[in-house]
N, C-alpha and C. Protein backbone atom coordinates (compact mmCIF):
# COMPACT_ATOMS: atom_id res chain seq x y z
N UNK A 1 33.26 -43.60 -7.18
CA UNK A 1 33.32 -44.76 -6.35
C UNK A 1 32.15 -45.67 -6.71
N UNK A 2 32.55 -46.97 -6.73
CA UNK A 2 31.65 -48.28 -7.04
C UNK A 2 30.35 -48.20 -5.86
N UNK A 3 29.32 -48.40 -6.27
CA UNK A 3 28.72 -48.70 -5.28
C UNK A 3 28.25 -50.42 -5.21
N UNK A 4 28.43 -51.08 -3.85
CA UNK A 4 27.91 -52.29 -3.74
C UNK A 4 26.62 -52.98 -3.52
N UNK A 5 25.84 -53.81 -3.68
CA UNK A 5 24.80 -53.97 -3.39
C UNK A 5 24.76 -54.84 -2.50
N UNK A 6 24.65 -55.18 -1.45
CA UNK A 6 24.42 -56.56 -0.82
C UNK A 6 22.93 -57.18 -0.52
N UNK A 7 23.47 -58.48 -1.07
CA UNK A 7 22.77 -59.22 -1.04
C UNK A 7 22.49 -60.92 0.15
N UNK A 8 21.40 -60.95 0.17
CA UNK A 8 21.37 -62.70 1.17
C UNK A 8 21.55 -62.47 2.51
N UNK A 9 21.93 -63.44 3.57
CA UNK A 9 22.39 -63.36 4.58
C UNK A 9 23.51 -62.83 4.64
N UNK A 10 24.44 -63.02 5.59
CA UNK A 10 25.61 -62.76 6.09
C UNK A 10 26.24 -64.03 6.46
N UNK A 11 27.33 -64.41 5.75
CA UNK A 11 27.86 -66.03 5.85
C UNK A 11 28.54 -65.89 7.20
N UNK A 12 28.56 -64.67 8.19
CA UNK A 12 28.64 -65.13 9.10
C UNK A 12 28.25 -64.52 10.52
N UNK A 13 26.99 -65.49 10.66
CA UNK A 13 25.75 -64.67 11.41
C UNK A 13 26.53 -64.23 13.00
N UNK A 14 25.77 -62.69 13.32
CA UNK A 14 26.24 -62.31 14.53
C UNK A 14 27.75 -61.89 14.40
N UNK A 15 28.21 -61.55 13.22
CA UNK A 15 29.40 -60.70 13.19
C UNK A 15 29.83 -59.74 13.74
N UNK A 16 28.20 -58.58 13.13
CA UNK A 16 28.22 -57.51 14.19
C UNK A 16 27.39 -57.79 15.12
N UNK A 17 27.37 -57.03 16.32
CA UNK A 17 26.81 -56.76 17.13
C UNK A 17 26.38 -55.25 17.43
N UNK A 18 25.21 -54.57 17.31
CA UNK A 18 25.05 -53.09 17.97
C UNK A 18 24.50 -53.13 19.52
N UNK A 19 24.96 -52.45 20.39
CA UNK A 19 24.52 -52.42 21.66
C UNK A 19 23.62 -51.37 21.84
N UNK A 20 23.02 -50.98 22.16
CA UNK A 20 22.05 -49.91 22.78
C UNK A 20 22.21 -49.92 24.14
N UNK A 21 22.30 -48.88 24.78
CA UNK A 21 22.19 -48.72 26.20
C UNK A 21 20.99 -48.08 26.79
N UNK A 22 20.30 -48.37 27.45
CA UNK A 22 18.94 -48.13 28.08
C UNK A 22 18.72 -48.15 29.60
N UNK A 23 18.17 -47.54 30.12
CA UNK A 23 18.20 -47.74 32.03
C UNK A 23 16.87 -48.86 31.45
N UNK A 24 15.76 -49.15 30.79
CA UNK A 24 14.68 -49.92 30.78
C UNK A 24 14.94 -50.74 29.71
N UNK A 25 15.47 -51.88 29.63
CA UNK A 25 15.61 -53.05 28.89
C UNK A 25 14.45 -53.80 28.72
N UNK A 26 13.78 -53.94 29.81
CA UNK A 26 12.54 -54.38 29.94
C UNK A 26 11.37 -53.85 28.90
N UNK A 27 11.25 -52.95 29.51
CA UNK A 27 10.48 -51.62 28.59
C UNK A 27 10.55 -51.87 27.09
N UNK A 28 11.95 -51.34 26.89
CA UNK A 28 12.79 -51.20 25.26
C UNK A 28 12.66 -52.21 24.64
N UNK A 29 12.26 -53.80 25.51
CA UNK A 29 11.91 -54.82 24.52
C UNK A 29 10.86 -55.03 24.07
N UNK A 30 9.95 -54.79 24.52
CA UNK A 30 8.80 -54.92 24.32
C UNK A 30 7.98 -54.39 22.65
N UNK A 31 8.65 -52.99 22.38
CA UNK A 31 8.68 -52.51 21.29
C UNK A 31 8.68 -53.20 20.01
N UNK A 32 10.24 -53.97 19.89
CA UNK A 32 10.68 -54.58 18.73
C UNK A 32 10.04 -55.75 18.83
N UNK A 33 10.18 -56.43 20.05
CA UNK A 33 9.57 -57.61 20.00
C UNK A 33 8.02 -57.85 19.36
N UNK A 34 7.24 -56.88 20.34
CA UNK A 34 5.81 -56.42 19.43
C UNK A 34 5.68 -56.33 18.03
N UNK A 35 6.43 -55.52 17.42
CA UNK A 35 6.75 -55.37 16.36
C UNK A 35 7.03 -56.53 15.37
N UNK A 36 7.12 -57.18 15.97
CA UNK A 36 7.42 -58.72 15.04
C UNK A 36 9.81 -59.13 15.21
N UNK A 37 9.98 -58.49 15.64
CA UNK A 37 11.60 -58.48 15.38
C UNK A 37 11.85 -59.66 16.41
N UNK A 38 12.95 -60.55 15.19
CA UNK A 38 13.35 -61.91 15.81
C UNK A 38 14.00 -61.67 16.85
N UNK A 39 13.38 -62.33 17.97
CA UNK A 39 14.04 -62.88 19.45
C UNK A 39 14.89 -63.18 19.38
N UNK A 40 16.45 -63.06 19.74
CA UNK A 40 17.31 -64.52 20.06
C UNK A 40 17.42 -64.43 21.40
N UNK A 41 17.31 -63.48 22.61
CA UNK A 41 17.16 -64.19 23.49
C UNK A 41 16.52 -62.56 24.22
N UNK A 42 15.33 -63.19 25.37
CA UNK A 42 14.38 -61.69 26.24
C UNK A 42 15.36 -61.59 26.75
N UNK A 43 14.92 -60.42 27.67
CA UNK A 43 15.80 -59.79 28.60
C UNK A 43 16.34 -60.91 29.59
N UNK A 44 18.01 -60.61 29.80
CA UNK A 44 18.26 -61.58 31.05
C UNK A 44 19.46 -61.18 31.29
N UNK A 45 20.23 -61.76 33.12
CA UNK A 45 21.21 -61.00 33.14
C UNK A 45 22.01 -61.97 33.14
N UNK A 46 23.56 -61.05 32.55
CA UNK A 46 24.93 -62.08 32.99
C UNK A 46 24.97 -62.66 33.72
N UNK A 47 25.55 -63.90 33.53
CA UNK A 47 26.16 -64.28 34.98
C UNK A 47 27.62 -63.34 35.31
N UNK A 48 27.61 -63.61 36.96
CA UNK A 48 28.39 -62.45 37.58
C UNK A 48 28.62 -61.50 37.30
N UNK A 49 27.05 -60.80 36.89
CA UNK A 49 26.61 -59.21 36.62
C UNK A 49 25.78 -59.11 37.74
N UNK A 50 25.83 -57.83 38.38
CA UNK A 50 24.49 -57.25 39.34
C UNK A 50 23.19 -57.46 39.00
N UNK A 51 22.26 -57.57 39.39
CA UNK A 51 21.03 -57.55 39.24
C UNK A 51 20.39 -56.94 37.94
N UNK A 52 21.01 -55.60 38.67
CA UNK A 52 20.20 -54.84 37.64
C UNK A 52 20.80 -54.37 36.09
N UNK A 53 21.85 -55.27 35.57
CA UNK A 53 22.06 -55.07 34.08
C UNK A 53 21.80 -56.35 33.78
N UNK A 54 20.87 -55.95 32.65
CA UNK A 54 19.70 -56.45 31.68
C UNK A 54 20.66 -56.61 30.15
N UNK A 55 20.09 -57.86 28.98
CA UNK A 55 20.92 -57.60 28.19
C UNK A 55 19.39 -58.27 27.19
N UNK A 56 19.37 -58.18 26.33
CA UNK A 56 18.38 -58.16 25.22
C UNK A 56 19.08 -58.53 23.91
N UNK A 57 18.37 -59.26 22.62
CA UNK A 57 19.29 -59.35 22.01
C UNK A 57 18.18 -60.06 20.72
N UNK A 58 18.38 -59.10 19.76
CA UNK A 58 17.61 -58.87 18.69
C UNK A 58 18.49 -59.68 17.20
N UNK A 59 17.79 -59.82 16.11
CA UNK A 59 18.55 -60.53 15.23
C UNK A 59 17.49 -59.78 14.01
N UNK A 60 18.59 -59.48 13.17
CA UNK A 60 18.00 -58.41 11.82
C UNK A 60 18.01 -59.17 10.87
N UNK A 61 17.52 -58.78 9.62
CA UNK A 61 16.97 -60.60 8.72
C UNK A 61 18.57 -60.47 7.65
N UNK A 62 19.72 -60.01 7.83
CA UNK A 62 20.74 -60.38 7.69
C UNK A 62 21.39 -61.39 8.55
N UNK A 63 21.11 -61.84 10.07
CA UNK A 63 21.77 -62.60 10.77
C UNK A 63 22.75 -61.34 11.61
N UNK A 64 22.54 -60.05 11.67
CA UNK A 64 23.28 -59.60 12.59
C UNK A 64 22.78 -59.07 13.83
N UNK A 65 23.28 -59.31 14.86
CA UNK A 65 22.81 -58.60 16.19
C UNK A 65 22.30 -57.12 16.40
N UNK A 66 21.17 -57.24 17.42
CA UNK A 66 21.28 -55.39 18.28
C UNK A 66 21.25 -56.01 19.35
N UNK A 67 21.53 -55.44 20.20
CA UNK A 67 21.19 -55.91 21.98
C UNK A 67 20.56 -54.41 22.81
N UNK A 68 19.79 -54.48 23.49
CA UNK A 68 19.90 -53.55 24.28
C UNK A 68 20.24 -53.75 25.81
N UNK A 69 20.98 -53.28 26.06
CA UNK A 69 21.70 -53.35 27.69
C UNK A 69 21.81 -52.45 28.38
N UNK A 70 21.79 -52.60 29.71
CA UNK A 70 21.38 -51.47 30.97
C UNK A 70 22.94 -51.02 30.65
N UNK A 71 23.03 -49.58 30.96
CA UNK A 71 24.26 -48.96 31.25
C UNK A 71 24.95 -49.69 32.61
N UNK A 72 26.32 -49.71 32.15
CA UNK A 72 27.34 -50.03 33.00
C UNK A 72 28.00 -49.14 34.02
């Protein structure tokens, strides 16, 4: 089997998405963020979500998402 190499961005950013589930979103951001890992947006909640689910949302130097979010 061929192996591929990829290269550059991703022509189309936020394709994927990985979720992480965490009871501390808060917490869990702090880490990557520290770390230097691009923001796209701190912790914040849905609209017409409860209070307490949190959603986080990280960007990898391909243009693809992680989020971390309170369990549902």
């Amino acid at each position: 089997m061929a192996q591929v190499q990829v290269k550059g961005k991703n022509a189309h950013p936020a394709r994927v998405i990985w979720n992480i589930e965490t009871p501390d979103v808060k917490g869990g951001f702090d880490r990557p963020a520290g770390a230097g890992a691009r923001v796209v947006r701190e912790p914040y909640g849905p609209e017409r979500a409860p209070e307490s689910v949190l959603v986080a949302t990280f960007s990898y130097p391909d243009d693809n998402h992680l989020q971390l979010v309170s369990p549902i």
